[in-house]
PDB file of N, CA and C in Angstrom:
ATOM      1  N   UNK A   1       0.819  -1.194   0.000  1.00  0.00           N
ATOM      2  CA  UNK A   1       0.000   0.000   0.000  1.00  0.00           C
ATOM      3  C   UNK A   1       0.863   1.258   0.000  1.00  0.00           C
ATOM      4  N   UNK A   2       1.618   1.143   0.989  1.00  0.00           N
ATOM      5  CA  UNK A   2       2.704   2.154   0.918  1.00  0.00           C
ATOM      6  C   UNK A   2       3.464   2.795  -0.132  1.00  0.00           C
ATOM      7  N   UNK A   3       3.771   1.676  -1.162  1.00  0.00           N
ATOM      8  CA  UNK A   3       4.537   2.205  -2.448  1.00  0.00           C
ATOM      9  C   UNK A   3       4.277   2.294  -3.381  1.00  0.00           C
ATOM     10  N   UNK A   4       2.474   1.677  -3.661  1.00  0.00           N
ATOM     11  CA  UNK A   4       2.089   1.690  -4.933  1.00  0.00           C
ATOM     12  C   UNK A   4       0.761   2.373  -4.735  1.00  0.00           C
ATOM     13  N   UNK A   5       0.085   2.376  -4.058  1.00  0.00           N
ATOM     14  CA  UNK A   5      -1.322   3.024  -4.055  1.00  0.00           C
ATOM     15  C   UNK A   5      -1.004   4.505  -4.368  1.00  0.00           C
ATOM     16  N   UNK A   6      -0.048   5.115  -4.237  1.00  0.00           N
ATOM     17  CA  UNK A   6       0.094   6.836  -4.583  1.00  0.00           C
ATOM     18  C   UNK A   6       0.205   6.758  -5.890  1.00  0.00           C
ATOM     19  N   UNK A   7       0.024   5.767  -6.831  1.00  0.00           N
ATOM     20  CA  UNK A   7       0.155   6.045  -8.457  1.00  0.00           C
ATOM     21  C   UNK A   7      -1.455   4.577  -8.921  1.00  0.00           C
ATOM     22  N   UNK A   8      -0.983   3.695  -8.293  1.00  0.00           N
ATOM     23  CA  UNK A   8      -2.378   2.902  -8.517  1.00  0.00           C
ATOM     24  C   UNK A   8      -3.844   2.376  -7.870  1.00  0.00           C
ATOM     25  N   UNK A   9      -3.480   3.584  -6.592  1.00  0.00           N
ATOM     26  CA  UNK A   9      -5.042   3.802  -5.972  1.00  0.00           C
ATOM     27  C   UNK A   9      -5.109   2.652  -5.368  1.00  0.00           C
ATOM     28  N   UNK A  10      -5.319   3.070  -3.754  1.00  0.00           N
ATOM     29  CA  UNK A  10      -5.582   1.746  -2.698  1.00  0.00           C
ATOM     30  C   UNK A  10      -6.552   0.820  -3.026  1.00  0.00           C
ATOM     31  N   UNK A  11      -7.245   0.691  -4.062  1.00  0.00           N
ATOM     32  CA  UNK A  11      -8.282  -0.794  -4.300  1.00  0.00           C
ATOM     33  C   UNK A  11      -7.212  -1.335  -5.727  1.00  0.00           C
ATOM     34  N   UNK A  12      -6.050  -0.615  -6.406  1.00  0.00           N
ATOM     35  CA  UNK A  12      -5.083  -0.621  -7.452  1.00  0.00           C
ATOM     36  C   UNK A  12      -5.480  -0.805  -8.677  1.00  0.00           C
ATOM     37  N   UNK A  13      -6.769  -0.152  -8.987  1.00  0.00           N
ATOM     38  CA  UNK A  13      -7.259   0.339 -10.280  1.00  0.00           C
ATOM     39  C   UNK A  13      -6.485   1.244 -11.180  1.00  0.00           C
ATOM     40  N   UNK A  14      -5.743   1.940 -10.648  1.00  0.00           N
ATOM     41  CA  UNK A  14      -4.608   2.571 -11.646  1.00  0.00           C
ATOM     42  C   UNK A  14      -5.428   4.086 -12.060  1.00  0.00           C
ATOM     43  N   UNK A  15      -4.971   4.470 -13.010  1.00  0.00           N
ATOM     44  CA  UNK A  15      -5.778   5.796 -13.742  1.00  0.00           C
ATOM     45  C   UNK A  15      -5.832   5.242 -15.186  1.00  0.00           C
ATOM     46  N   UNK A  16      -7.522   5.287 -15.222  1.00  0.00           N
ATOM     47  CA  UNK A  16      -7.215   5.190 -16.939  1.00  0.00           C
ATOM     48  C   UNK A  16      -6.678   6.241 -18.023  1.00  0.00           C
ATOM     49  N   UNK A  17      -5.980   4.834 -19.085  1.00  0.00           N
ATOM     50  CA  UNK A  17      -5.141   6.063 -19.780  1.00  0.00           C
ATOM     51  C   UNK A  17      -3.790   6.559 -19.626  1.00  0.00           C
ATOM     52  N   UNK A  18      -3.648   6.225 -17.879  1.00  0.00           N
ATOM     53  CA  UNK A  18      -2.391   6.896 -17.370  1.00  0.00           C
ATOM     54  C   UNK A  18      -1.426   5.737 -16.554  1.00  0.00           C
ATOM     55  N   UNK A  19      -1.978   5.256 -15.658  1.00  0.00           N
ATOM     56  CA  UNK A  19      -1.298   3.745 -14.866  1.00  0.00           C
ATOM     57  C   UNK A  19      -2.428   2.900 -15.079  1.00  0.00           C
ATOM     58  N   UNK A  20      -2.224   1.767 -15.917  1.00  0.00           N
ATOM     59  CA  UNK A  20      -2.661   0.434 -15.597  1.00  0.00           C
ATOM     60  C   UNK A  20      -2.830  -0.018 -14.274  1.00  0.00           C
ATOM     61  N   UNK A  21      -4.189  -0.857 -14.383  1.00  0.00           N
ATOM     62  CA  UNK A  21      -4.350  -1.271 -12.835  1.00  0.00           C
ATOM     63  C   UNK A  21      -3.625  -2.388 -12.418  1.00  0.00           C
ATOM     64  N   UNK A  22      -3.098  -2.629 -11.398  1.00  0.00           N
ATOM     65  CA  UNK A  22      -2.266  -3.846 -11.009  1.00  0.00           C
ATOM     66  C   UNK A  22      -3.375  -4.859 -11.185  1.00  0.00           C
ATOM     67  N   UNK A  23      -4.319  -5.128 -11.744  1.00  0.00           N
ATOM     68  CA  UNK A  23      -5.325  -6.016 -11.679  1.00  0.00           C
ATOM     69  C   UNK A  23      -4.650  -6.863 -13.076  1.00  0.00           C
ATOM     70  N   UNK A  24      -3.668  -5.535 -14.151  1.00  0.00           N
ATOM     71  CA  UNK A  24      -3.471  -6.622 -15.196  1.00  0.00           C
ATOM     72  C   UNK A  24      -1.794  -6.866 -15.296  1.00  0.00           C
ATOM     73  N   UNK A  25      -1.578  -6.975 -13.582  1.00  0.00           N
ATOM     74  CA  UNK A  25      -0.257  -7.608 -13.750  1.00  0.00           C
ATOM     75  C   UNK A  25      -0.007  -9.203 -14.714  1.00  0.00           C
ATOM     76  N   UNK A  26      -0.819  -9.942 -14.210  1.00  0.00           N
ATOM     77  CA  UNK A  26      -0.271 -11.253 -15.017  1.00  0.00           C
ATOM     78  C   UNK A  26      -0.565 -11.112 -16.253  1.00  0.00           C
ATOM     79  N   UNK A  27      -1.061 -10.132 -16.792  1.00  0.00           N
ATOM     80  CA  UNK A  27      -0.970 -10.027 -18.414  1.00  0.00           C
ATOM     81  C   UNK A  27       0.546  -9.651 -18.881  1.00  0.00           C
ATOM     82  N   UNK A  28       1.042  -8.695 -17.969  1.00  0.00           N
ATOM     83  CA  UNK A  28       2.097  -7.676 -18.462  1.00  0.00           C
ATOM     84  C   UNK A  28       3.564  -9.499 -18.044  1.00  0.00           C
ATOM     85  N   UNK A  29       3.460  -9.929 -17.332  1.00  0.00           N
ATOM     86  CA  UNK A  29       3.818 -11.025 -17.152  1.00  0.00           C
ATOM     87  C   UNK A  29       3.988 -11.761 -17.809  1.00  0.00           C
ATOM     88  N   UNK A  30       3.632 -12.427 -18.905  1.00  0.00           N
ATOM     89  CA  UNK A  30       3.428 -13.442 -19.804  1.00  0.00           C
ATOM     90  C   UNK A  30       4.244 -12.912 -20.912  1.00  0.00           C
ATOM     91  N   UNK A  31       5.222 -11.900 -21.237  1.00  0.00           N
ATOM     92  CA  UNK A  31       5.910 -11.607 -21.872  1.00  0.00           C
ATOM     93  C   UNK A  31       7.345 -11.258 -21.588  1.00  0.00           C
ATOM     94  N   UNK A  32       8.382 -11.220 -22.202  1.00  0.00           N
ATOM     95  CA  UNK A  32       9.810 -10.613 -22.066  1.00  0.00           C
ATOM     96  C   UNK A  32       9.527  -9.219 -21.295  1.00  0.00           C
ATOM     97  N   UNK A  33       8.959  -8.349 -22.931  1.00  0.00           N
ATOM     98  CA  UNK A  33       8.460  -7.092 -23.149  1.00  0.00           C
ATOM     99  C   UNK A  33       8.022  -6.677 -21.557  1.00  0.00           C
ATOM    100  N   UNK A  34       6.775  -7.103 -21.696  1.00  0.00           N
ATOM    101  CA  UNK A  34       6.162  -6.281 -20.273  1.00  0.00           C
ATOM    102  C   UNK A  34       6.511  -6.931 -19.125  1.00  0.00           C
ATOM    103  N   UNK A  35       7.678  -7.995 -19.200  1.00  0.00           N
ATOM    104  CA  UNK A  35       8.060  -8.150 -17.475  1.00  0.00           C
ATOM    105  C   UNK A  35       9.228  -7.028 -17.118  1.00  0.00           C
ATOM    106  N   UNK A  36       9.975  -6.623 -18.507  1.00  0.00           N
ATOM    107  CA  UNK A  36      10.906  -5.493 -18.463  1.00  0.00           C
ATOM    108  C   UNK A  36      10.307  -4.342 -18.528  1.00  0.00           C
ATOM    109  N   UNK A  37       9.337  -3.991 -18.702  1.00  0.00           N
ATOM    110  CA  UNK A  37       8.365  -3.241 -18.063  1.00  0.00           C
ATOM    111  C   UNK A  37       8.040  -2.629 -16.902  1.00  0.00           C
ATOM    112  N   UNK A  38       7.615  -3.734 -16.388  1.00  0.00           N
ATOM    113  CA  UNK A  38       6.814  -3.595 -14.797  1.00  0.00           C
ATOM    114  C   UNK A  38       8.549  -3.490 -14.128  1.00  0.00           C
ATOM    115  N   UNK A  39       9.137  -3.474 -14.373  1.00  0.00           N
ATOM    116  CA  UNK A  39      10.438  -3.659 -13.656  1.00  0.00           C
ATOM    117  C   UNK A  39      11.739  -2.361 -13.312  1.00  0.00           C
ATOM    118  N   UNK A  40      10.628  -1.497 -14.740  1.00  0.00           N
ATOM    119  CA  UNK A  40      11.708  -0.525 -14.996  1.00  0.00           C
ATOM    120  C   UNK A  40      10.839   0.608 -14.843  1.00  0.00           C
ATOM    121  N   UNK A  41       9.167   0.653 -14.623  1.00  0.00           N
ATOM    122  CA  UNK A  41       7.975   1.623 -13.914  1.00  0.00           C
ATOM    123  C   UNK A  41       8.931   2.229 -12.944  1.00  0.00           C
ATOM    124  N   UNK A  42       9.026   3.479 -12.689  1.00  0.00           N
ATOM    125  CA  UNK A  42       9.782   4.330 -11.944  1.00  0.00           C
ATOM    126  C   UNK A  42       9.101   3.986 -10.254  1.00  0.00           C
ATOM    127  N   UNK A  43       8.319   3.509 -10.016  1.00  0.00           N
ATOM    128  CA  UNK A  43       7.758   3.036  -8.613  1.00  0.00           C
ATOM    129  C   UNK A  43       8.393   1.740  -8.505  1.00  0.00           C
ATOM    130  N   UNK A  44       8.916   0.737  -9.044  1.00  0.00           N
ATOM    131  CA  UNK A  44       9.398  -0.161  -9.055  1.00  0.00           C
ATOM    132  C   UNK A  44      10.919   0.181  -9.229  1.00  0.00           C
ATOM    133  N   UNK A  45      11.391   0.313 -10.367  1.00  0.00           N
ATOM    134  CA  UNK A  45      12.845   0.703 -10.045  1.00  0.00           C
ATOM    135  C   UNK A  45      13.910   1.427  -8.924  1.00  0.00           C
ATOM    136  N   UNK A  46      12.834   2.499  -8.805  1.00  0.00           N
ATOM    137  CA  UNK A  46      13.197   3.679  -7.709  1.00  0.00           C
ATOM    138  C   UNK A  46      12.839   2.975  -6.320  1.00  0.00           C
ATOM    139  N   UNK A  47      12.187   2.019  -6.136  1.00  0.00           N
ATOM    140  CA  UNK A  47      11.694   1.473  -4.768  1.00  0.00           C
ATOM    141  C   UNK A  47      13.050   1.097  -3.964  1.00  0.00           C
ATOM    142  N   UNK A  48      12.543   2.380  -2.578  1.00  0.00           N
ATOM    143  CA  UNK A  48      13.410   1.789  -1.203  1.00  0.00           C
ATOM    144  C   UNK A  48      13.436   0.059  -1.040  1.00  0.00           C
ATOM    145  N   UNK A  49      12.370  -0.564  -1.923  1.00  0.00           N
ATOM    146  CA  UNK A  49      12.266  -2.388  -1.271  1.00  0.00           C
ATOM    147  C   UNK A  49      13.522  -2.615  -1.661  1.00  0.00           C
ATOM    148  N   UNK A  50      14.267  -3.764  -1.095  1.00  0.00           N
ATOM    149  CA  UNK A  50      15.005  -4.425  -1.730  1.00  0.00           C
ATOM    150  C   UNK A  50      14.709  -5.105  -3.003  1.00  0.00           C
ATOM    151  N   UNK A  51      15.620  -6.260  -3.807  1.00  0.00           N
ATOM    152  CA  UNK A  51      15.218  -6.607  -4.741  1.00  0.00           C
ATOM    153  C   UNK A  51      14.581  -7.772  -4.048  1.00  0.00           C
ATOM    154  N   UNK A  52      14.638  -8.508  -3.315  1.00  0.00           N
ATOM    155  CA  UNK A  52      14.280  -9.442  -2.790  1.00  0.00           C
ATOM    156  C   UNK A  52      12.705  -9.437  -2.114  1.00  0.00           C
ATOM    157  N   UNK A  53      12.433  -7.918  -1.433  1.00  0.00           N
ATOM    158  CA  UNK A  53      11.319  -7.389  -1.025  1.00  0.00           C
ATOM    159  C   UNK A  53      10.480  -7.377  -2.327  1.00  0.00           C
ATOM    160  N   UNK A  54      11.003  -6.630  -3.721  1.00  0.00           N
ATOM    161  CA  UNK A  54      10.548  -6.267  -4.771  1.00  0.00           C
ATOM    162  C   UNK A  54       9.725  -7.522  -4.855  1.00  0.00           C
ATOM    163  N   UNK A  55      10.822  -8.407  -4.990  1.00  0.00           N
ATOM    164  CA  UNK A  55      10.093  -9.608  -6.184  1.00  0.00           C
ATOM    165  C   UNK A  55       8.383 -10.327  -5.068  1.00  0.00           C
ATOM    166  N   UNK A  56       9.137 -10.321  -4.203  1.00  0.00           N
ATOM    167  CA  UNK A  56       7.698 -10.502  -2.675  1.00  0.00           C
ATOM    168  C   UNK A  56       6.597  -9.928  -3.422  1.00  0.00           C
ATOM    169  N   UNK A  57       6.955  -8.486  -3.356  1.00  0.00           N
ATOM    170  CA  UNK A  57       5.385  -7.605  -3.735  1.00  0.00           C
ATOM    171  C   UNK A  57       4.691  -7.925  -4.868  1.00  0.00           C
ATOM    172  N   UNK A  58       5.537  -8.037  -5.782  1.00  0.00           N
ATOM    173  CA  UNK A  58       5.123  -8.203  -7.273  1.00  0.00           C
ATOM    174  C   UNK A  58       4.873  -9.090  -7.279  1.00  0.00           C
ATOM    175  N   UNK A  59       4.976 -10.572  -7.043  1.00  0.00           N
ATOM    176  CA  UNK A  59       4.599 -11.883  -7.031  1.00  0.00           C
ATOM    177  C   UNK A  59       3.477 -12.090  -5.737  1.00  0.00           C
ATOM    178  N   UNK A  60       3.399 -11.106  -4.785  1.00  0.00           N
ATOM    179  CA  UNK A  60       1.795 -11.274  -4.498  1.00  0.00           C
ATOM    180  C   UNK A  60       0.783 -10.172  -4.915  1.00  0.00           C
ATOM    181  N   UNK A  61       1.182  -9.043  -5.197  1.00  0.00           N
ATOM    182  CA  UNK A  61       0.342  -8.777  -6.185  1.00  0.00           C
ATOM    183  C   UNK A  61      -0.512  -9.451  -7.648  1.00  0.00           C
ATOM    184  N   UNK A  62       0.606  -9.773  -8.182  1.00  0.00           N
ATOM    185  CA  UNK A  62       0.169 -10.614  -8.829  1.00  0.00           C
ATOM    186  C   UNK A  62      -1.037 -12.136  -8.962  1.00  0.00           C
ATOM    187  N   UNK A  63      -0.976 -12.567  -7.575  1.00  0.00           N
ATOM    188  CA  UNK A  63      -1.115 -13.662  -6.935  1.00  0.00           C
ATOM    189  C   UNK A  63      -2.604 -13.286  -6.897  1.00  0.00           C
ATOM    190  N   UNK A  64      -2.737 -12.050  -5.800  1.00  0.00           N
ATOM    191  CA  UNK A  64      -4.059 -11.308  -5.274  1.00  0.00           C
ATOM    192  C   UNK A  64      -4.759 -10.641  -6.110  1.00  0.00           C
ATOM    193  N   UNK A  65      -4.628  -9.707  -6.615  1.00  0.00           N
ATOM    194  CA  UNK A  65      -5.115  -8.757  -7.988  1.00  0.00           C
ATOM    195  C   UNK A  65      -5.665  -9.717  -9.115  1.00  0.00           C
ATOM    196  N   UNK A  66      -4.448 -10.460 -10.068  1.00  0.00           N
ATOM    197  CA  UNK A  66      -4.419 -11.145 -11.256  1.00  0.00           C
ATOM    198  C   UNK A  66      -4.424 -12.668 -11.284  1.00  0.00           C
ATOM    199  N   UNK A  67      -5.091 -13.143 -10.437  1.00  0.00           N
ATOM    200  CA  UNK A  67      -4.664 -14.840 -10.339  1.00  0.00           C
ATOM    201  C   UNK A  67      -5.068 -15.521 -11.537  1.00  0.00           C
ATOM    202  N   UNK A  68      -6.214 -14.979 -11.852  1.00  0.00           N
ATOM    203  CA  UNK A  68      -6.891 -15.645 -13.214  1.00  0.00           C
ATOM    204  C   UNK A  68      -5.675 -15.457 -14.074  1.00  0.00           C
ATOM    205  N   UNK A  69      -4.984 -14.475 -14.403  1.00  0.00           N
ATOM    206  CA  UNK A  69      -3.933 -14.308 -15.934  1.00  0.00           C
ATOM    207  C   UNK A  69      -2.215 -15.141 -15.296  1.00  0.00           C
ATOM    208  N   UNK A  70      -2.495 -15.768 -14.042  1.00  0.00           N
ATOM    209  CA  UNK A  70      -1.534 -16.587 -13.890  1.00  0.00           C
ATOM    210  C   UNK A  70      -1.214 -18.112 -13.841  1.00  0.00           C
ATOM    211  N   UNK A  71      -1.412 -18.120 -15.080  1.00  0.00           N
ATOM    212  CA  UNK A  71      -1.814 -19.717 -15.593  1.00  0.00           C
ATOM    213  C   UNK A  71      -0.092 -20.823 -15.320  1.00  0.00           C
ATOM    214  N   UNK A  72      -0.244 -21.454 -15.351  1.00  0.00           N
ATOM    215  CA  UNK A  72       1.067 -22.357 -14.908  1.00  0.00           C
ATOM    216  C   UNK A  72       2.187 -22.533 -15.894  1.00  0.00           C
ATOM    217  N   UNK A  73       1.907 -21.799 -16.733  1.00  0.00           N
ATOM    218  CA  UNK A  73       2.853 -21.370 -17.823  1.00  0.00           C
ATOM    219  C   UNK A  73       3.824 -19.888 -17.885  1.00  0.00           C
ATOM    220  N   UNK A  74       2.925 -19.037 -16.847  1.00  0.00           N
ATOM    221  CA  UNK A  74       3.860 -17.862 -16.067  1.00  0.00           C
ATOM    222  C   UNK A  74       4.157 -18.115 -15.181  1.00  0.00           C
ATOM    223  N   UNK A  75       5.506 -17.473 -15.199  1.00  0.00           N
ATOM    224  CA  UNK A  75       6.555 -17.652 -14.482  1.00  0.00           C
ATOM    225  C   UNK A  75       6.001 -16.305 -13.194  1.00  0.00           C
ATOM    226  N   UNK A  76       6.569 -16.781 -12.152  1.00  0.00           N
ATOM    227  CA  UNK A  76       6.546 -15.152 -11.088  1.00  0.00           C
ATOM    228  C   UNK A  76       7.939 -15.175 -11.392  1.00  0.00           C
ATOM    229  N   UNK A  77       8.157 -13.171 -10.913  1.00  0.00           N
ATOM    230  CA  UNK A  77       9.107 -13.034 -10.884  1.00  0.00           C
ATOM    231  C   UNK A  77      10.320 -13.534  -9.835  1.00  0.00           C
ATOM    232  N   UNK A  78      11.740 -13.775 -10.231  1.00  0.00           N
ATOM    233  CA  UNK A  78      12.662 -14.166  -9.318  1.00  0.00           C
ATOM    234  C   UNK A  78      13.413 -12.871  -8.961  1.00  0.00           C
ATOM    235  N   UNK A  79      13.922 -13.189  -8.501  1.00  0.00           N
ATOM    236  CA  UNK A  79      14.835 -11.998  -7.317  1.00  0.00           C
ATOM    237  C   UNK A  79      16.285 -11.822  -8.410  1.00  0.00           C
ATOM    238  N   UNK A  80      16.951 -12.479  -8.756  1.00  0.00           N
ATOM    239  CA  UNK A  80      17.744 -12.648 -10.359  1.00  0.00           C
ATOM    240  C   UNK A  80      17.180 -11.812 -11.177  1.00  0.00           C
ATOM    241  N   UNK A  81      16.037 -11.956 -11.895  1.00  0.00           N
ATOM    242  CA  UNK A  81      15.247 -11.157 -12.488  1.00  0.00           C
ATOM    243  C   UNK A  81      15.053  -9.991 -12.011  1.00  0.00           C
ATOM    244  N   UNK A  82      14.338  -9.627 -11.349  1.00  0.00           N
ATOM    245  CA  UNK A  82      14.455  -8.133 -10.466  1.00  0.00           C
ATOM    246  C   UNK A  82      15.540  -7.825 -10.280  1.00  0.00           C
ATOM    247  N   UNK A  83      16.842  -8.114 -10.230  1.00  0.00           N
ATOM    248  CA  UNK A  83      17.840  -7.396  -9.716  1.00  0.00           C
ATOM    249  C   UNK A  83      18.411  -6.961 -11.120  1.00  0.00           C
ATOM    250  N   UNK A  84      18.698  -7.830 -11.909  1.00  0.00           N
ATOM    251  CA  UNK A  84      18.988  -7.948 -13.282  1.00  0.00           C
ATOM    252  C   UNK A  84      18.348  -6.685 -13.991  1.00  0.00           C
ATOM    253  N   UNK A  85      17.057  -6.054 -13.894  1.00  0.00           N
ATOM    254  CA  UNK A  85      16.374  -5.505 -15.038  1.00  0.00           C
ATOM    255  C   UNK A  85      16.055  -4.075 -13.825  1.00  0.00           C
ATOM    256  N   UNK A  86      16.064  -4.306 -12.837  1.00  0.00           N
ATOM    257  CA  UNK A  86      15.078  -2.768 -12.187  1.00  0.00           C
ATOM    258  C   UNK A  86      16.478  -1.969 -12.011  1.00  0.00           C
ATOM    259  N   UNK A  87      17.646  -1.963 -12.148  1.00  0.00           N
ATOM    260  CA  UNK A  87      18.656  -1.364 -11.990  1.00  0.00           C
ATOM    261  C   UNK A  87      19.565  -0.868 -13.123  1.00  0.00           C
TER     262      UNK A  87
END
């Protein structure tokens, strides 16, 4: 709540038009493209979390928000991954 609701609104509907709602994280997921994406969003890159914290949030966001678009063929993110791309 702390680090993302000031850009995607405490229920994380986002702004249309402007931030996507974290509701379509596991879409942005299912690709190269938009996992380097979500990774390099200036709320994500710039985040006080660690990378290790990072990958936590994003993989339960994901979990909570998007479960339906996380079919067993997406991957969550790893902490490798996050460290690799948000820096």
């Amino acid at each position: 709540m702390l680090y993302c609701m000031g850009c995607h609104g405490a229920q994380a509907e986002g702004v249309p038009g402007k931030i996507p709602p974290l509701t379509q994280l596991g879409l942005y997921m299912r690709t190269a493209t938009g996992r380097d994406y979500v990774l390099r969003v200036p709320g994500a890159a710039n985040s006080v979390l660690s990378d290790v914290q990072l990958t936590a949030v994003l993989n339960w966001l994901a979990r909570e928000y998007d479960s339906k678009e996380l079919a067993a063929d997406v991957p969550l993110f790893t902490v490798a991954e996050v460290a690799a791309r948000r820096h």
